[in-house]
Protein backbone atom coordinates (compact mmCIF):
# COMPACT_ATOMS: atom_id res chain seq x y z
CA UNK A 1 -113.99 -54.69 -36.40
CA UNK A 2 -113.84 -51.20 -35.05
CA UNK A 3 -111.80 -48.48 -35.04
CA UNK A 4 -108.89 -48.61 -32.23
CA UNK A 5 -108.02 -45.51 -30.11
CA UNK A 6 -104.78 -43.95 -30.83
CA UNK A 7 -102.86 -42.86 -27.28
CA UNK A 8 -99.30 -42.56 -26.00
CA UNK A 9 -97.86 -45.65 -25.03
CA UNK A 10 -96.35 -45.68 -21.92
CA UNK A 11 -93.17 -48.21 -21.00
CA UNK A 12 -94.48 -51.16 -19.43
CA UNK A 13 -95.86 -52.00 -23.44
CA UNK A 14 -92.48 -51.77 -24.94
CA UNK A 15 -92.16 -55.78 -24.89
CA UNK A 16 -95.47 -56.03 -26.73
CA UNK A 17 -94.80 -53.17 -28.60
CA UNK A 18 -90.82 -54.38 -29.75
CA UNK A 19 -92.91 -57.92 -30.57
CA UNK A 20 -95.31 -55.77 -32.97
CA UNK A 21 -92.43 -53.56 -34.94
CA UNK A 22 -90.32 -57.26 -35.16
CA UNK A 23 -92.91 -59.02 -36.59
CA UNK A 24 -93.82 -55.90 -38.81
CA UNK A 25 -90.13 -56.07 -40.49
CA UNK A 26 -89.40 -59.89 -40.63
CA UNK A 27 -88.27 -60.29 -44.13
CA UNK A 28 -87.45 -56.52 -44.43
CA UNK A 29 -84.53 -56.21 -46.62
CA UNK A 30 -82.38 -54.40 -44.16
CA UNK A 31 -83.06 -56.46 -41.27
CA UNK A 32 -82.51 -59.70 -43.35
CA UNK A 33 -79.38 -57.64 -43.80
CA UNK A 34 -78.47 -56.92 -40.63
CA UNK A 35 -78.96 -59.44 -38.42
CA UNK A 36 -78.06 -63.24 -39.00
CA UNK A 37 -81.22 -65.72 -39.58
CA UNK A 38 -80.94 -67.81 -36.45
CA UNK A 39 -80.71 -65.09 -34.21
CA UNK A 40 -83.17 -62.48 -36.19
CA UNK A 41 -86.40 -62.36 -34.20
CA UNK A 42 -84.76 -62.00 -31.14
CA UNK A 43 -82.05 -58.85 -32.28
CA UNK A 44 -84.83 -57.17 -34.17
CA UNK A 45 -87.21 -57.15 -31.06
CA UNK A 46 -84.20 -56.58 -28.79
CA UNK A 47 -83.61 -53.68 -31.15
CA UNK A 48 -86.70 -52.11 -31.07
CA UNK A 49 -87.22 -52.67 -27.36
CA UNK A 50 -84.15 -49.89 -26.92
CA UNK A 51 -85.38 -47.47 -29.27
CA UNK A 52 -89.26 -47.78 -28.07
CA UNK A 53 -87.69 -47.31 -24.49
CA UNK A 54 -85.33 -44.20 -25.32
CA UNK A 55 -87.91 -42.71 -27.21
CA UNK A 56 -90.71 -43.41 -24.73
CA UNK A 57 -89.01 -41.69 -21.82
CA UNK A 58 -88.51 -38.55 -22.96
CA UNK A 59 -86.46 -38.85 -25.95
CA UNK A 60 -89.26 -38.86 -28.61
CA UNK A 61 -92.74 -39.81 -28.96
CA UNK A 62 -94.14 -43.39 -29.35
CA UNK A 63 -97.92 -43.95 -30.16
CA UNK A 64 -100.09 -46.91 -29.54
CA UNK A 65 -103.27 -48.22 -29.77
CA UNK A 66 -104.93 -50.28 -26.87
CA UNK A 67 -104.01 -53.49 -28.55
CA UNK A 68 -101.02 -52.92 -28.91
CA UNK A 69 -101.36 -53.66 -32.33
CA UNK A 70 -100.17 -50.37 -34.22
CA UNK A 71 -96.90 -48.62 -33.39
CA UNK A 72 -95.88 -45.09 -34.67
CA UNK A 73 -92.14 -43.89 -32.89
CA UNK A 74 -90.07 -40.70 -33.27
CA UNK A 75 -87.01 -40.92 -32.19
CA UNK A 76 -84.34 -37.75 -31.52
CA UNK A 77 -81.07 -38.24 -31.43
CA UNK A 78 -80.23 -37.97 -28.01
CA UNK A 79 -82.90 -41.48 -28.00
CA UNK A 80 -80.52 -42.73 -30.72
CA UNK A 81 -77.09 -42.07 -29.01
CA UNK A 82 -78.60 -43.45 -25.57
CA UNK A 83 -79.53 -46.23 -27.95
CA UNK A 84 -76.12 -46.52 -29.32
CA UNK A 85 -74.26 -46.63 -25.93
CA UNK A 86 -77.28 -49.38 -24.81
CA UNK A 87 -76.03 -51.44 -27.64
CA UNK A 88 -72.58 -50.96 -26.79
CA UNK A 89 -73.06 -52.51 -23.70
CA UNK A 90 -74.73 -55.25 -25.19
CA UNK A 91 -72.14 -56.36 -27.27
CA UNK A 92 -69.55 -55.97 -24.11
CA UNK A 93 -71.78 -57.98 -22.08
CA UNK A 94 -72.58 -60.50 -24.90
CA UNK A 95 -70.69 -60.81 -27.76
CA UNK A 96 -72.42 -59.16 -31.57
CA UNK A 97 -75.93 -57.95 -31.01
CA UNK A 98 -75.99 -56.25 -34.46
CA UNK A 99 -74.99 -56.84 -37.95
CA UNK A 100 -72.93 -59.90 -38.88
CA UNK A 101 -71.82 -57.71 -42.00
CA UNK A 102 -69.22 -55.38 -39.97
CA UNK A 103 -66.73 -54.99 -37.36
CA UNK A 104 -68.31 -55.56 -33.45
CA UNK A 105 -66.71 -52.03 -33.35
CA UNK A 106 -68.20 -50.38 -36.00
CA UNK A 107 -71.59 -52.68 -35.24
CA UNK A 108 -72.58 -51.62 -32.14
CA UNK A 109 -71.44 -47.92 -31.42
């Protein structure tokens, strides 16, 4: 098997690497939580995809191996108010994109 390189990732592998961290937390108690079982896969994924991004430009550190395969992310909080305001305009644009357990107001701000 090998042992796989550890590297910054860089942002074109923040679909691969939102696909990794989503299946990594299906059936995670806070994700079963937060996001309703038809749509989970998808918000999870979409989830990660903004903080990977946020953090990967500048706003943290994200860490990857060439398979894509392992994922390690800081995030600051200037990565998770960008993050906030991204999911904002999510749920502007489309209706709930976060928990099904709260207000869209308190949801996605």
């Amino acid at each position: 098997m090998g042992f796989q390189q550890v590297r910054r990732a860089v942002r074109a592998e923040v679909p691969k690497l939102a696909d990794t961290l989503q299946v990594a937390f299906d059936g995670y108690p806070w994700t079963d939580w937060a996001f309703p079982a038809n749509e989970r896969a998808e918000r999870v994924g979409d989830c990660f995809a903004l903080y990977l991004a946020a953090s990967i430009t500048g706003q943290g550190e994200v860490w990857t191996t060439d398979n894509q395969a392992c994922v390690a992310m800081v995030a600051v909080g200037t990565a998770l108010a960008q993050t906030g305001t991204a999911w904002g305009n999510l749920a502007r644009t489309n209706g709930s994109t976060c928990s099904p357990n709260r207000s869209a107001s308190s949801r996605c701000g």
